[in-house]
N, C-alpha and C. Protein backbone atom coordinates (compact mmCIF):
# COMPACT_ATOMS: atom_id res chain seq x y z
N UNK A 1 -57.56 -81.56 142.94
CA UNK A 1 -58.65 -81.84 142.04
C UNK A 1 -58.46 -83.21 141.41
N UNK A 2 -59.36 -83.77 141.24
CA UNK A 2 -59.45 -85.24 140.40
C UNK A 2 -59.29 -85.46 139.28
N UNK A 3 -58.57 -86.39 138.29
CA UNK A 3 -58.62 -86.16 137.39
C UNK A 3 -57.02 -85.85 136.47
N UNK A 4 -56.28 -85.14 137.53
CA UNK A 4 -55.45 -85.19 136.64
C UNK A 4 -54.10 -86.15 136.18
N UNK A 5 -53.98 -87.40 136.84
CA UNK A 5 -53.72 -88.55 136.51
C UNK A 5 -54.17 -89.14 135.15
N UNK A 6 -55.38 -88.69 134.91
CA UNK A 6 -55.88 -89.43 133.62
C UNK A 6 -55.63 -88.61 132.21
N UNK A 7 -55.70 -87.94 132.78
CA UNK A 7 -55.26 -86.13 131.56
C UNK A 7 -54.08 -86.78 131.40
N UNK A 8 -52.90 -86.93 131.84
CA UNK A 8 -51.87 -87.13 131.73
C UNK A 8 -51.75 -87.98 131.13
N UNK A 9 -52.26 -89.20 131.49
CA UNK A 9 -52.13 -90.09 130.68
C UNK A 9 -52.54 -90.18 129.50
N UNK A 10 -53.66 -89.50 129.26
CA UNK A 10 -54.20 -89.36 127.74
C UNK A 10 -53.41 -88.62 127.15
N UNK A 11 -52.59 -87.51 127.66
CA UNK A 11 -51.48 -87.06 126.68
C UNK A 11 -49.99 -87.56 126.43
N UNK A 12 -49.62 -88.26 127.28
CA UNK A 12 -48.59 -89.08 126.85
C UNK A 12 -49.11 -90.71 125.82
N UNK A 13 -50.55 -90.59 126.06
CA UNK A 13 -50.77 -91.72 125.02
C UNK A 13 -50.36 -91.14 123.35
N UNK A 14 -51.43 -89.85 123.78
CA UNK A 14 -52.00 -89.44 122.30
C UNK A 14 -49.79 -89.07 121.99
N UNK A 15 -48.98 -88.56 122.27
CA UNK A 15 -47.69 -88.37 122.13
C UNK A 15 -47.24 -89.29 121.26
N UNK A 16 -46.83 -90.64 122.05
CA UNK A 16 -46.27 -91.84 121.92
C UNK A 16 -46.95 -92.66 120.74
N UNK A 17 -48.87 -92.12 120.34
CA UNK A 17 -48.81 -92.25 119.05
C UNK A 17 -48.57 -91.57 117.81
N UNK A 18 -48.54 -90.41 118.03
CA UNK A 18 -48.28 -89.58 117.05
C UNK A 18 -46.65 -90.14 116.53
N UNK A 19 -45.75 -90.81 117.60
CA UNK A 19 -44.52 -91.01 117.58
C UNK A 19 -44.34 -92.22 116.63
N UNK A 20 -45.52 -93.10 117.09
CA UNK A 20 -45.09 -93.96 116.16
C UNK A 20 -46.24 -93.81 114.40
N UNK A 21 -46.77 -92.95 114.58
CA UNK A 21 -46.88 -92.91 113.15
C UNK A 21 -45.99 -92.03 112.09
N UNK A 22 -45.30 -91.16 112.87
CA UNK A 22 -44.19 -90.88 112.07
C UNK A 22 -42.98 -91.84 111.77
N UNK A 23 -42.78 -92.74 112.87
CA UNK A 23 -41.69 -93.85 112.49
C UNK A 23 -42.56 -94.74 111.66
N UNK A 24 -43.82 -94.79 111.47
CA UNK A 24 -44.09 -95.58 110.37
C UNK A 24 -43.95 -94.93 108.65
N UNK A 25 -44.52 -93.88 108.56
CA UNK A 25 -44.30 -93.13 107.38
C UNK A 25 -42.80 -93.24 107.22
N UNK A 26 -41.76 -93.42 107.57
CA UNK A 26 -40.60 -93.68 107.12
C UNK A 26 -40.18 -94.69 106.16
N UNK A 27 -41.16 -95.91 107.11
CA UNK A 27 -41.40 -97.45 105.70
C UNK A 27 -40.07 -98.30 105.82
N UNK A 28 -38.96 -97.87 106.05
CA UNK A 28 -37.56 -98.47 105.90
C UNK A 28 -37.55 -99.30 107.19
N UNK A 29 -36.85 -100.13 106.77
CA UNK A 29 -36.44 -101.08 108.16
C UNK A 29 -34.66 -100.44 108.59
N UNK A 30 -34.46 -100.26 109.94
CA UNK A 30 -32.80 -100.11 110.10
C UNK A 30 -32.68 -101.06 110.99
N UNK A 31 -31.30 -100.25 111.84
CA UNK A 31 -30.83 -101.36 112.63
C UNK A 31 -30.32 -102.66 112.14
N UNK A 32 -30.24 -103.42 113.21
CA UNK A 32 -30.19 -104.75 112.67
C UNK A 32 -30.51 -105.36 111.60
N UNK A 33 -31.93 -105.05 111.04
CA UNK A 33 -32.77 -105.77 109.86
C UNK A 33 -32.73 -104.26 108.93
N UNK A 34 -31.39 -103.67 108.87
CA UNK A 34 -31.43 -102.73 107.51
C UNK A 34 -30.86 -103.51 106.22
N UNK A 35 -30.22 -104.34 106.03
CA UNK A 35 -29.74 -105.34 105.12
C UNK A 35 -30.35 -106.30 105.01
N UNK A 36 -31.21 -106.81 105.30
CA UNK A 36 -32.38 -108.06 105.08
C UNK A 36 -33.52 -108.07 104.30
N UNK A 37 -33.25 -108.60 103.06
CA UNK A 37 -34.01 -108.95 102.62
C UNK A 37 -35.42 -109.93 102.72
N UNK A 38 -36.42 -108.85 102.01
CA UNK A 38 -37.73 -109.58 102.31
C UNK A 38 -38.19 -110.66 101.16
N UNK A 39 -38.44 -111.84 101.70
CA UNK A 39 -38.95 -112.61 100.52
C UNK A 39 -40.35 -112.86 99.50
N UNK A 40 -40.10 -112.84 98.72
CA UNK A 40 -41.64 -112.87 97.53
C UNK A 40 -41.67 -114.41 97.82
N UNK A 41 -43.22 -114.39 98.15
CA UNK A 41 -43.86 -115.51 98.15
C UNK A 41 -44.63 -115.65 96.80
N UNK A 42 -45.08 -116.73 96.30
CA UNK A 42 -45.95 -117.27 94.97
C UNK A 42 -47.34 -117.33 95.11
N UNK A 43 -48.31 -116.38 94.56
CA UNK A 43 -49.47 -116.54 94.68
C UNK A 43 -50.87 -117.19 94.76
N UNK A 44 -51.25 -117.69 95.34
CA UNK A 44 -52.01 -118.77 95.02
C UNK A 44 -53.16 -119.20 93.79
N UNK A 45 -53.23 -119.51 93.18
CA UNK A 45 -54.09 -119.96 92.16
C UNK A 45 -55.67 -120.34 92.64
N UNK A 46 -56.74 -120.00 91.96
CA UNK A 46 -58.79 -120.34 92.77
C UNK A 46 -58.44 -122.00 93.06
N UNK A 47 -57.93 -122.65 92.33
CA UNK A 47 -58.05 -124.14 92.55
C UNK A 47 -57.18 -124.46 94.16
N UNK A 48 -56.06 -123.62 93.94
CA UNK A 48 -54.77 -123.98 94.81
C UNK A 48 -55.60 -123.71 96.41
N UNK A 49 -56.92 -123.03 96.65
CA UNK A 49 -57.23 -122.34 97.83
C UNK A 49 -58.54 -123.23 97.93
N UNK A 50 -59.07 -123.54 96.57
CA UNK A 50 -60.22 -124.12 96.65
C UNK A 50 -59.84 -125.76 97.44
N UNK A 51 -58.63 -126.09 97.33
CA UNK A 51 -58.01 -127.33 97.73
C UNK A 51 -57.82 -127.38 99.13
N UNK A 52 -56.91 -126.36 99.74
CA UNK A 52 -56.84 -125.97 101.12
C UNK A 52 -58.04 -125.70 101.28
N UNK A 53 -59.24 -125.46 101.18
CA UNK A 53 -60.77 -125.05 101.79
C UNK A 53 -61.15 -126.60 102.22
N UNK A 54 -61.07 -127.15 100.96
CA UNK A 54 -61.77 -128.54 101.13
C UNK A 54 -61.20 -129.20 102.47
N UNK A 55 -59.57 -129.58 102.29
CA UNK A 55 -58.48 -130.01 102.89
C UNK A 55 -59.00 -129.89 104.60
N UNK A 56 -59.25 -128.30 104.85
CA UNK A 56 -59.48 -127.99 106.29
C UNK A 56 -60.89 -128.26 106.36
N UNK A 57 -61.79 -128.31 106.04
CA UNK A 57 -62.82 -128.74 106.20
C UNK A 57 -62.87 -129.89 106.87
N UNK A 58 -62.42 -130.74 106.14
CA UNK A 58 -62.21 -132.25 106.04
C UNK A 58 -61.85 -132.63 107.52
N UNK A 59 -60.69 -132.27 107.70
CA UNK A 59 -59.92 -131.92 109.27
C UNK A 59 -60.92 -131.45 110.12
């Protein structure tokens, strides 16, 4: 019968995501990048963006 190549595949898709949304709900980084710190960047200010708008325009 036809068809069941694709079945299959739709269930090892739908699997492999369910897989990774549980490794996302975890949130933690391991491995390698379990000790690495993430850096805070400084927010931009209306003028600070209104500047870069102009800036690329310009360009």
């Amino acid at each position: 019968m036809g068809g069941e190549g694709s079945m299959m595949h739709a269930i090892k898709s739908l699997k492999s995501n369910r897989a990774l949304l549980k490794r996302k709900e975890r949130g933690t980084l391991s491995g390698s990048y379990g000790n690495l710190e993430l850096k805070e960047f400084p927010k931009a200010t209306s003028e600070q963006l209104l500047e870069i708008k102009k800036r690329i325009k310009k360009e």
